[in-house]
PDB file of N, CA and C in Angstrom:
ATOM      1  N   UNK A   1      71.220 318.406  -6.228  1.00  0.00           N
ATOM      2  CA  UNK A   1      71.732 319.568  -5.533  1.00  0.00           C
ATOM      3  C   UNK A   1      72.017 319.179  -4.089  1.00  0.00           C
ATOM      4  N   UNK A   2      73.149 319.707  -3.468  1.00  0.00           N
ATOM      5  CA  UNK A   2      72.976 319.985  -1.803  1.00  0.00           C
ATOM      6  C   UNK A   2      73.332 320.594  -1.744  1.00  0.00           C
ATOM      7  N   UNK A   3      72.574 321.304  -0.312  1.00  0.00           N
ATOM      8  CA  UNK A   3      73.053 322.478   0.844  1.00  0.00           C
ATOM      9  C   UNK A   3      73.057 321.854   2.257  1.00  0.00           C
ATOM     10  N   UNK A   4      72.879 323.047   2.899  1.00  0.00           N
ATOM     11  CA  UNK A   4      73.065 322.511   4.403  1.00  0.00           C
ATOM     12  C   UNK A   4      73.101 324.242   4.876  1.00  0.00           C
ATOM     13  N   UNK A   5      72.205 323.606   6.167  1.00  0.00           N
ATOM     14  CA  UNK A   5      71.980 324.679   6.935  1.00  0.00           C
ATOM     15  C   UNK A   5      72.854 324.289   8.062  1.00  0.00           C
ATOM     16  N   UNK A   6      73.706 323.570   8.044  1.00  0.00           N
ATOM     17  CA  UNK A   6      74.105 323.422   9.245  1.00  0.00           C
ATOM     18  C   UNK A   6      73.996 321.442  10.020  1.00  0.00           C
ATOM     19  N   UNK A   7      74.139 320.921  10.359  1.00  0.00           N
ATOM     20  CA  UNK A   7      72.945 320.115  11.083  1.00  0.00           C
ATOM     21  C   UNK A   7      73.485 319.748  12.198  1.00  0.00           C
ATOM     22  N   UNK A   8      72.405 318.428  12.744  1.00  0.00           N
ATOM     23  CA  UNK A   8      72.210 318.531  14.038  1.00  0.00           C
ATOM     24  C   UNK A   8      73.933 317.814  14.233  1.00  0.00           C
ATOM     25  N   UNK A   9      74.499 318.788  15.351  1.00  0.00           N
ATOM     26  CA  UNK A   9      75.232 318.592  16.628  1.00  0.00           C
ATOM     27  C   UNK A   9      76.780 319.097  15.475  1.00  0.00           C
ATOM     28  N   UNK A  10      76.373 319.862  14.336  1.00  0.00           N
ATOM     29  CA  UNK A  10      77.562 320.106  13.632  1.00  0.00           C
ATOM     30  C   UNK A  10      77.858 321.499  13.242  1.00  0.00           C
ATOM     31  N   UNK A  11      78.982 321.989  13.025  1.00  0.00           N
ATOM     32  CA  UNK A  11      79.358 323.808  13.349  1.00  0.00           C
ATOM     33  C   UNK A  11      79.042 323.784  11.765  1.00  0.00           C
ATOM     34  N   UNK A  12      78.554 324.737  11.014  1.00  0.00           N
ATOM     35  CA  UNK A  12      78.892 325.473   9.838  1.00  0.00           C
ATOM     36  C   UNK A  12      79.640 325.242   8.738  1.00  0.00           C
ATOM     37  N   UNK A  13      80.840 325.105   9.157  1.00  0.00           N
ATOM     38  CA  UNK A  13      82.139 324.998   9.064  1.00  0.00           C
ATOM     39  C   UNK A  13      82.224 323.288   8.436  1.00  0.00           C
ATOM     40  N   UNK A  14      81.756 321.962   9.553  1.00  0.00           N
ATOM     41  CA  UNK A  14      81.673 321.051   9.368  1.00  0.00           C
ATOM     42  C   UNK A  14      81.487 320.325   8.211  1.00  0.00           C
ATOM     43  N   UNK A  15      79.455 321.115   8.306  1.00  0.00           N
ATOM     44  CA  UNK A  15      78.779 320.938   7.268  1.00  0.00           C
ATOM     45  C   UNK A  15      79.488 321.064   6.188  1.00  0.00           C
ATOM     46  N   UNK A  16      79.490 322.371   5.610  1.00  0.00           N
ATOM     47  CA  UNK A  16      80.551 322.544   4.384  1.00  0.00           C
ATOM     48  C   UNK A  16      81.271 321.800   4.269  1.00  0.00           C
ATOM     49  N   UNK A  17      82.200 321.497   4.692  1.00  0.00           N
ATOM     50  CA  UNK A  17      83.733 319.762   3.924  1.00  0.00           C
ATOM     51  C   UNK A  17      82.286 319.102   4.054  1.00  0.00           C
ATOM     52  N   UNK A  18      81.350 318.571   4.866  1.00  0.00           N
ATOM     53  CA  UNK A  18      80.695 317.740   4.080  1.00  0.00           C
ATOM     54  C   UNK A  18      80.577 317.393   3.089  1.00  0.00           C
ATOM     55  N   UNK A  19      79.641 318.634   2.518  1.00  0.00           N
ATOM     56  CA  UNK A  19      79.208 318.851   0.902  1.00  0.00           C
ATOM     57  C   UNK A  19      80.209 318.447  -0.139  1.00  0.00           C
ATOM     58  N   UNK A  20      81.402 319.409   0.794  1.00  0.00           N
ATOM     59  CA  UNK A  20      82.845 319.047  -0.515  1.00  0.00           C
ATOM     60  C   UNK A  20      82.963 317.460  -0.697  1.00  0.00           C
ATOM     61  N   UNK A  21      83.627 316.720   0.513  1.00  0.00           N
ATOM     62  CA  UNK A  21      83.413 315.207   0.634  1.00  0.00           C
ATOM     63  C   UNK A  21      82.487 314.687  -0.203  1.00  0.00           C
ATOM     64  N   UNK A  22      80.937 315.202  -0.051  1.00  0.00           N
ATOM     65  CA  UNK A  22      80.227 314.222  -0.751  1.00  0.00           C
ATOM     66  C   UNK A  22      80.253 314.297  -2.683  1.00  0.00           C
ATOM     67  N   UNK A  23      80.921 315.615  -2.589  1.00  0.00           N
ATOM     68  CA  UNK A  23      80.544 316.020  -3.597  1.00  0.00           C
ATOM     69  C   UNK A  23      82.010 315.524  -4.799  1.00  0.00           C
ATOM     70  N   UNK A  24      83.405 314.816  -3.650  1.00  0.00           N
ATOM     71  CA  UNK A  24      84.518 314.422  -4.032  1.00  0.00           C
ATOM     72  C   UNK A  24      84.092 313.076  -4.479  1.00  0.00           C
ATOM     73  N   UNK A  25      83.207 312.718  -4.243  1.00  0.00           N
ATOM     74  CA  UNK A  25      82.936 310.771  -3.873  1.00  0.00           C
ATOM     75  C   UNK A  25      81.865 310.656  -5.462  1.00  0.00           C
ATOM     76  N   UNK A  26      81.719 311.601  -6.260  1.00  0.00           N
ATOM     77  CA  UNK A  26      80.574 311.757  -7.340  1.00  0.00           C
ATOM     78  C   UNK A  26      81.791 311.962  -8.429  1.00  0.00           C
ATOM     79  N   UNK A  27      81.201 311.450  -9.579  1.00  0.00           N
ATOM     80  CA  UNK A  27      81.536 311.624 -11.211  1.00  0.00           C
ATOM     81  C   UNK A  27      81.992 312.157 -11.117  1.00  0.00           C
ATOM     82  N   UNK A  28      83.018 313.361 -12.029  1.00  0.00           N
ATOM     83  CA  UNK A  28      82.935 314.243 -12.723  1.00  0.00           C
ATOM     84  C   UNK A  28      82.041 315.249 -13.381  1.00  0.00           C
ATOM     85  N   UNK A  29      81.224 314.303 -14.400  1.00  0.00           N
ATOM     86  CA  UNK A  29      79.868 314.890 -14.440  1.00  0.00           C
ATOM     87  C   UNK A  29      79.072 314.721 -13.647  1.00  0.00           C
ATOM     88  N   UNK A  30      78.422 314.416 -12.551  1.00  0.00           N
ATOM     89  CA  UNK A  30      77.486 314.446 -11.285  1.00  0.00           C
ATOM     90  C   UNK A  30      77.651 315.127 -10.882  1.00  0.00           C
ATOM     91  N   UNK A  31      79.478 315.599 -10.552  1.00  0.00           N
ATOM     92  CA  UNK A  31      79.859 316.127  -9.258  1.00  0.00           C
ATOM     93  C   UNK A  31      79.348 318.202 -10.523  1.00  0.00           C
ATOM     94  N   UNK A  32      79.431 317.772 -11.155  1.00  0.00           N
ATOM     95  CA  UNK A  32      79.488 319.546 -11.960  1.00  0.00           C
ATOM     96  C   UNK A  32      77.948 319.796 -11.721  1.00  0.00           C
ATOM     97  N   UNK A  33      76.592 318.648 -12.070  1.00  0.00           N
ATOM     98  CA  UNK A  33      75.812 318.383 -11.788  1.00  0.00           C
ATOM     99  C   UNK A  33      75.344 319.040 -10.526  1.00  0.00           C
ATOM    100  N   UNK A  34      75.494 318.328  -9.543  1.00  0.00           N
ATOM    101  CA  UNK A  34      74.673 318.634  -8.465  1.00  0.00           C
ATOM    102  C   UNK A  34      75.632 319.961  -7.728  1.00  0.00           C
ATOM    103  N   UNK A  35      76.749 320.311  -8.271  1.00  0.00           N
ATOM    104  CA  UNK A  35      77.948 321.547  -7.827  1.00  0.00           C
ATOM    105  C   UNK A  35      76.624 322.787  -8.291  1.00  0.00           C
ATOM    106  N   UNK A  36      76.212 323.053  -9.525  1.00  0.00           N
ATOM    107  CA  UNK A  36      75.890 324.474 -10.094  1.00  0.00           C
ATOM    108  C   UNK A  36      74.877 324.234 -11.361  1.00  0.00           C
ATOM    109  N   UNK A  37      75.363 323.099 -12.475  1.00  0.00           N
ATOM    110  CA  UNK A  37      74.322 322.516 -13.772  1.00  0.00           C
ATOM    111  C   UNK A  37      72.846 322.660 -12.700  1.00  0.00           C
ATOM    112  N   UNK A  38      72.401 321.695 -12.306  1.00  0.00           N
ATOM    113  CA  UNK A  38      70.897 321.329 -12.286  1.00  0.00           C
ATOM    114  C   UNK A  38      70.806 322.514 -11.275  1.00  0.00           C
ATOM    115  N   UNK A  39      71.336 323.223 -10.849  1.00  0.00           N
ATOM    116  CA  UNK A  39      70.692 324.802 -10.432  1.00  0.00           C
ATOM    117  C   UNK A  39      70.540 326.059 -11.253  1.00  0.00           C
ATOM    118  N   UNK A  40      71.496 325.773 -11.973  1.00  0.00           N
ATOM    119  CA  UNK A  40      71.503 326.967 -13.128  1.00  0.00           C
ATOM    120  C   UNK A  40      70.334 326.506 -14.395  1.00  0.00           C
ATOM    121  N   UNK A  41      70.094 325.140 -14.317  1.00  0.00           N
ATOM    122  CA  UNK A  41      68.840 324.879 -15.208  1.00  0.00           C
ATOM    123  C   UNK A  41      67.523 325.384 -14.185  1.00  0.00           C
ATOM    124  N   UNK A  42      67.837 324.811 -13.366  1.00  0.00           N
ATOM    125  CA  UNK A  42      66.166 325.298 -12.760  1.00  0.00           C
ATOM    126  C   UNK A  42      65.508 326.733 -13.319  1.00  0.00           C
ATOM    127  N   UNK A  43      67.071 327.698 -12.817  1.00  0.00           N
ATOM    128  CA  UNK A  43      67.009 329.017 -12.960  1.00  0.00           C
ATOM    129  C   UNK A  43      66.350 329.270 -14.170  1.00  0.00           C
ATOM    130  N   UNK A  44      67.204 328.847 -15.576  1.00  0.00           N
ATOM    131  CA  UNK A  44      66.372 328.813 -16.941  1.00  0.00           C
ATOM    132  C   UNK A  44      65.151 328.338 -17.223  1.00  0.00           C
ATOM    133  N   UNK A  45      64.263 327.652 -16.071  1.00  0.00           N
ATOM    134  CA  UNK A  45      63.277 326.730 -16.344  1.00  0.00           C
ATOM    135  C   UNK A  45      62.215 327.794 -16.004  1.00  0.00           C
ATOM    136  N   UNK A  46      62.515 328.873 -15.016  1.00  0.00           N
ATOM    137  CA  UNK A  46      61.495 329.621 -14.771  1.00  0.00           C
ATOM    138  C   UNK A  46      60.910 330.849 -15.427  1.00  0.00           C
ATOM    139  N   UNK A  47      59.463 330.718 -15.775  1.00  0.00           N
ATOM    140  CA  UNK A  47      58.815 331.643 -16.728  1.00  0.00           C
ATOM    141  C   UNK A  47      59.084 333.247 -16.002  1.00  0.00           C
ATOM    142  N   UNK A  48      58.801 334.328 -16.482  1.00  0.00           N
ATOM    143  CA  UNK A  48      59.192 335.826 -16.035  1.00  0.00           C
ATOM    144  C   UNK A  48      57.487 335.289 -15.563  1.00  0.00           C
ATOM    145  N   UNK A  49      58.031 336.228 -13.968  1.00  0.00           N
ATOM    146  CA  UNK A  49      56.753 336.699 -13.215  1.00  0.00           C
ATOM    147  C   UNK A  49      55.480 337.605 -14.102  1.00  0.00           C
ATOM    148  N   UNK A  50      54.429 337.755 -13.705  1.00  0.00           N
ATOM    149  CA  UNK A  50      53.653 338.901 -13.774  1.00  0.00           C
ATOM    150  C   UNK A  50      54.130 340.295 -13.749  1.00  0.00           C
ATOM    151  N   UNK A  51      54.948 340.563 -12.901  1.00  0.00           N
ATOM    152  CA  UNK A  51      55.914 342.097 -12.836  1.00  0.00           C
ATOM    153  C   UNK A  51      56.379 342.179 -13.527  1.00  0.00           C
ATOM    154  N   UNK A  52      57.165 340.956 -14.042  1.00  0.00           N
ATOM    155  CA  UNK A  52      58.175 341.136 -15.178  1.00  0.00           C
ATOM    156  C   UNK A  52      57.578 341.527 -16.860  1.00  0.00           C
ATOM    157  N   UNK A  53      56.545 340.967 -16.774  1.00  0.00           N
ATOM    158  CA  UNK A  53      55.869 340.923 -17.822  1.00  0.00           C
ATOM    159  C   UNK A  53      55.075 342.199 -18.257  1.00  0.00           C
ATOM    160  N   UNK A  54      54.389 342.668 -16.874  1.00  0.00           N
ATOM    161  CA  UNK A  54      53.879 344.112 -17.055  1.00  0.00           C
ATOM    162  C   UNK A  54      54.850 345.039 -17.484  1.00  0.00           C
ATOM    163  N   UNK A  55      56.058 344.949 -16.500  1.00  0.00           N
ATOM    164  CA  UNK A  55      56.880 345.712 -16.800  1.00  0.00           C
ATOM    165  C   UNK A  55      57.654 346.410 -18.447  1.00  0.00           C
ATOM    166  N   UNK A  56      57.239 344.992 -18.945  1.00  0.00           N
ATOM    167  CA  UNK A  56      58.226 344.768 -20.374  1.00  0.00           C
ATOM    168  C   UNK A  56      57.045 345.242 -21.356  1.00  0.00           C
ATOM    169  N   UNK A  57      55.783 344.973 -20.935  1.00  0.00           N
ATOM    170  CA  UNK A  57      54.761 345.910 -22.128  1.00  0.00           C
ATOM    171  C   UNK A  57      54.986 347.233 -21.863  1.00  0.00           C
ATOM    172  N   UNK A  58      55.083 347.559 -20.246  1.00  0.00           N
ATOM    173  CA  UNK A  58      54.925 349.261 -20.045  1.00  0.00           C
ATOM    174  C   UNK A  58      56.198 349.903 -20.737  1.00  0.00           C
ATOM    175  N   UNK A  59      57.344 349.455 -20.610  1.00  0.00           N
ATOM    176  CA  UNK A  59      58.593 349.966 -21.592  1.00  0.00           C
ATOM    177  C   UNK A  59      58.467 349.657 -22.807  1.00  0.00           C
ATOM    178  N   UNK A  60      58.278 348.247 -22.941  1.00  0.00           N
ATOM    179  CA  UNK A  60      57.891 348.620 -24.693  1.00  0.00           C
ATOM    180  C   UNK A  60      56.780 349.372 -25.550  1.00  0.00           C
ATOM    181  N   UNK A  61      55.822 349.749 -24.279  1.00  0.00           N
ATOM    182  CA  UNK A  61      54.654 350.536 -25.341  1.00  0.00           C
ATOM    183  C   UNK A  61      54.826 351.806 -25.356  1.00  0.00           C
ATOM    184  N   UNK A  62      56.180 352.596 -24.517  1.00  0.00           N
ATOM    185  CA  UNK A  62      57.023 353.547 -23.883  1.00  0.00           C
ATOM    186  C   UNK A  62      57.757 354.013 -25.285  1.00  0.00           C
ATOM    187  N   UNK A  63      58.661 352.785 -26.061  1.00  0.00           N
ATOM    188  CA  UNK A  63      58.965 353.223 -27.111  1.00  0.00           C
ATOM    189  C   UNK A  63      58.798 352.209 -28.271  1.00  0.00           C
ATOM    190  N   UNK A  64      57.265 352.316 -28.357  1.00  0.00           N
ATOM    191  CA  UNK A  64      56.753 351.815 -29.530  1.00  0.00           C
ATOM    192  C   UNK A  64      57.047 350.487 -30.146  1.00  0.00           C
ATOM    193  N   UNK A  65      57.158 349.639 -29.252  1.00  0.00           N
ATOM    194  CA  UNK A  65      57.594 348.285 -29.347  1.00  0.00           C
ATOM    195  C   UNK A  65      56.328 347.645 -29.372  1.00  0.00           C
ATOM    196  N   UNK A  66      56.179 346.765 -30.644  1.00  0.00           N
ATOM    197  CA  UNK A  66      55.213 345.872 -30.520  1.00  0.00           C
ATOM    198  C   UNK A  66      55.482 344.115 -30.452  1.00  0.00           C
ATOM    199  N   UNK A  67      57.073 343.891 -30.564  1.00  0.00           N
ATOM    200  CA  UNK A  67      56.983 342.608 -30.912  1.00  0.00           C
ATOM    201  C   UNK A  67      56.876 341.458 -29.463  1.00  0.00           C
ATOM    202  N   UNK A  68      56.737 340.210 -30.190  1.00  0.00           N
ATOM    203  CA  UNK A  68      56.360 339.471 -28.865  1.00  0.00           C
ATOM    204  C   UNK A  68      57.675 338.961 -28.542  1.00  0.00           C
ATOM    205  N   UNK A  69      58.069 338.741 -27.377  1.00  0.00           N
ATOM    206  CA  UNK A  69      58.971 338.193 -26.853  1.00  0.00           C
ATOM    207  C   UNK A  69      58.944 336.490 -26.015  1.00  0.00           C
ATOM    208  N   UNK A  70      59.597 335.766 -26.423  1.00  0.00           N
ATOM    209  CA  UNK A  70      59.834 334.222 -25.829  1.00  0.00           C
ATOM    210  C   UNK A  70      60.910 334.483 -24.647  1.00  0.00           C
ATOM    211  N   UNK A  71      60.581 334.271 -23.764  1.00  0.00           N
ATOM    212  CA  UNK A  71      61.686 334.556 -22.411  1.00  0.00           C
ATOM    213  C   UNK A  71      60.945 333.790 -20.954  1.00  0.00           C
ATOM    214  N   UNK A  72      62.616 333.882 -20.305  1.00  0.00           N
ATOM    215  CA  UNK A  72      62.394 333.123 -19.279  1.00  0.00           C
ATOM    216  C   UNK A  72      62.613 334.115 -18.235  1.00  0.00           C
ATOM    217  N   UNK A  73      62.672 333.952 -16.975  1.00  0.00           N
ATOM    218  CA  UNK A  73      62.999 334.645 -16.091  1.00  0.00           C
ATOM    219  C   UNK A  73      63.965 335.312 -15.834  1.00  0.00           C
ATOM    220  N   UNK A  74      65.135 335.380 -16.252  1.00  0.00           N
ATOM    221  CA  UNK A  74      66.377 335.573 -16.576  1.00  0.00           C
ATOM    222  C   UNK A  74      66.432 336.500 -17.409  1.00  0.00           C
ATOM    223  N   UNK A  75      65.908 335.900 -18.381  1.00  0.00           N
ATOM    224  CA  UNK A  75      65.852 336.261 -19.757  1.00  0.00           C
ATOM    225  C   UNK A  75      64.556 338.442 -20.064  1.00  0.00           C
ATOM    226  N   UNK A  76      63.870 337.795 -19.244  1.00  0.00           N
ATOM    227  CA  UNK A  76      63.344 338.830 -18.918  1.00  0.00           C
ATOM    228  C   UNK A  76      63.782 340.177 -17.968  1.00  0.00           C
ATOM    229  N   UNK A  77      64.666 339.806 -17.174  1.00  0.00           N
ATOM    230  CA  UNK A  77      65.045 340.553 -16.402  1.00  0.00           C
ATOM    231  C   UNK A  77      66.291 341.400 -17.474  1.00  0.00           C
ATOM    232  N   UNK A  78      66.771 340.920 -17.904  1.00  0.00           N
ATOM    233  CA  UNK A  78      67.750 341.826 -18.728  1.00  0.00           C
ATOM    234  C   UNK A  78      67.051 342.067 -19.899  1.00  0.00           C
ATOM    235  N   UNK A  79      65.970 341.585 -20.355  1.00  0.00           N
ATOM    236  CA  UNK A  79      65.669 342.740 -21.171  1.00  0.00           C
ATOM    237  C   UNK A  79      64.805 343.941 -20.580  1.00  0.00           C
ATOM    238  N   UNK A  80      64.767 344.092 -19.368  1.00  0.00           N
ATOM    239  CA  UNK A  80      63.603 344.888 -18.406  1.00  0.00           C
ATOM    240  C   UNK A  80      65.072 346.319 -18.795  1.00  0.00           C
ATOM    241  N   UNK A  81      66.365 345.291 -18.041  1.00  0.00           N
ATOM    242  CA  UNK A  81      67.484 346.562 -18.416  1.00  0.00           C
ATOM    243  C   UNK A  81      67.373 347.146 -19.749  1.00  0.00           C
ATOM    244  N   UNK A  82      67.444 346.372 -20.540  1.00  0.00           N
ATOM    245  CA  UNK A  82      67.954 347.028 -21.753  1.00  0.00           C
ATOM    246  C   UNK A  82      66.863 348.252 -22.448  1.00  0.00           C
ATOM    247  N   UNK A  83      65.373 347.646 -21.880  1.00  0.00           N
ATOM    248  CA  UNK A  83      64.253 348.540 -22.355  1.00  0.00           C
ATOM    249  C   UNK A  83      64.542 349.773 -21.474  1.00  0.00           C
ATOM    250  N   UNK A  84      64.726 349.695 -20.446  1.00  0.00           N
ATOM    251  CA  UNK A  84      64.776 350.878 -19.246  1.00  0.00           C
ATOM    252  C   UNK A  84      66.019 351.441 -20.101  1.00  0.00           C
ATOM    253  N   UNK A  85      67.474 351.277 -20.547  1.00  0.00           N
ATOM    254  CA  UNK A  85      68.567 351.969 -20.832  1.00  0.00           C
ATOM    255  C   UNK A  85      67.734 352.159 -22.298  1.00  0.00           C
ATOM    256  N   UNK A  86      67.046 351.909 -22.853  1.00  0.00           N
ATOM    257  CA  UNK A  86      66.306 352.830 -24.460  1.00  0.00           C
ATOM    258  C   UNK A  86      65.612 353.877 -24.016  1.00  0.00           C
ATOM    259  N   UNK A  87      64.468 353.426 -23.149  1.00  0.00           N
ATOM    260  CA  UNK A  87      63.716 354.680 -22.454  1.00  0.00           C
ATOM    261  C   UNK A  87      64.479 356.120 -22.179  1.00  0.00           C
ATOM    262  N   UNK A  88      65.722 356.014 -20.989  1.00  0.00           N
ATOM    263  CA  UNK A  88      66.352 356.818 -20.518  1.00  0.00           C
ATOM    264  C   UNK A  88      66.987 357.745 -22.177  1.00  0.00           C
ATOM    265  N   UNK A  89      67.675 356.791 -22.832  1.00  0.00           N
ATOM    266  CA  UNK A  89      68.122 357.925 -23.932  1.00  0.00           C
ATOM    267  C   UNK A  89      67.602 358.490 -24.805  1.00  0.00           C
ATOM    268  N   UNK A  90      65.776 357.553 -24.416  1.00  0.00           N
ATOM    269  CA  UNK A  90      65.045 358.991 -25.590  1.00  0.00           C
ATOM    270  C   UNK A  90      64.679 359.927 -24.809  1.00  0.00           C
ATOM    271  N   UNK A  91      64.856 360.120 -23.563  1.00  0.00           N
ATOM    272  CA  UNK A  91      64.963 361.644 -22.876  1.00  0.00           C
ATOM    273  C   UNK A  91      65.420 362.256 -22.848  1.00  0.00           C
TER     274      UNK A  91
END
């Protein structure tokens, strides 16, 4: 991955074509790589919080849901939606 906050003695602006530059000088696959892939995996790599998790028993025991769920962080968060949009229409 890179970012940039900026660095020393360089505008914003700079930085950025940096990234692009460095990121012109890489594979094809590297360059897709370190562009968005190995960030969008991280993203999938992470387990659902504690909130997330409370959350998803309190809606599912809301409408009688017992099954177990395999999920990631992501993965949890949209089903937090989808339990919340069941809830709402059995009201």
């Amino acid at each position: 991955m890179l970012s940039t906050d900026s660095g020393f003695g360089l505008e914003p602006g700079q930085a950025a074509d940096a990234l692009y530059e460095t990121i012109d000088l890489l594979s094809a696959e590297t360059a897709l790589k370190v562009a968005y892939l190995n960030y969008e995996r991280m993203i999938e790599l992470q387990p659902p919080t504690d909130t997330q998790i409370a959350k998803i028993k309190e809606l599912a025991s809301n409408l009688g849901e017992t099954q177990t769920y395999r999920l990631n962080k992501r993965m949890a968060n949209e089903l937090i939606f989808e339990l919340e949009q069941k809830v709402k229409k059995m009201k």
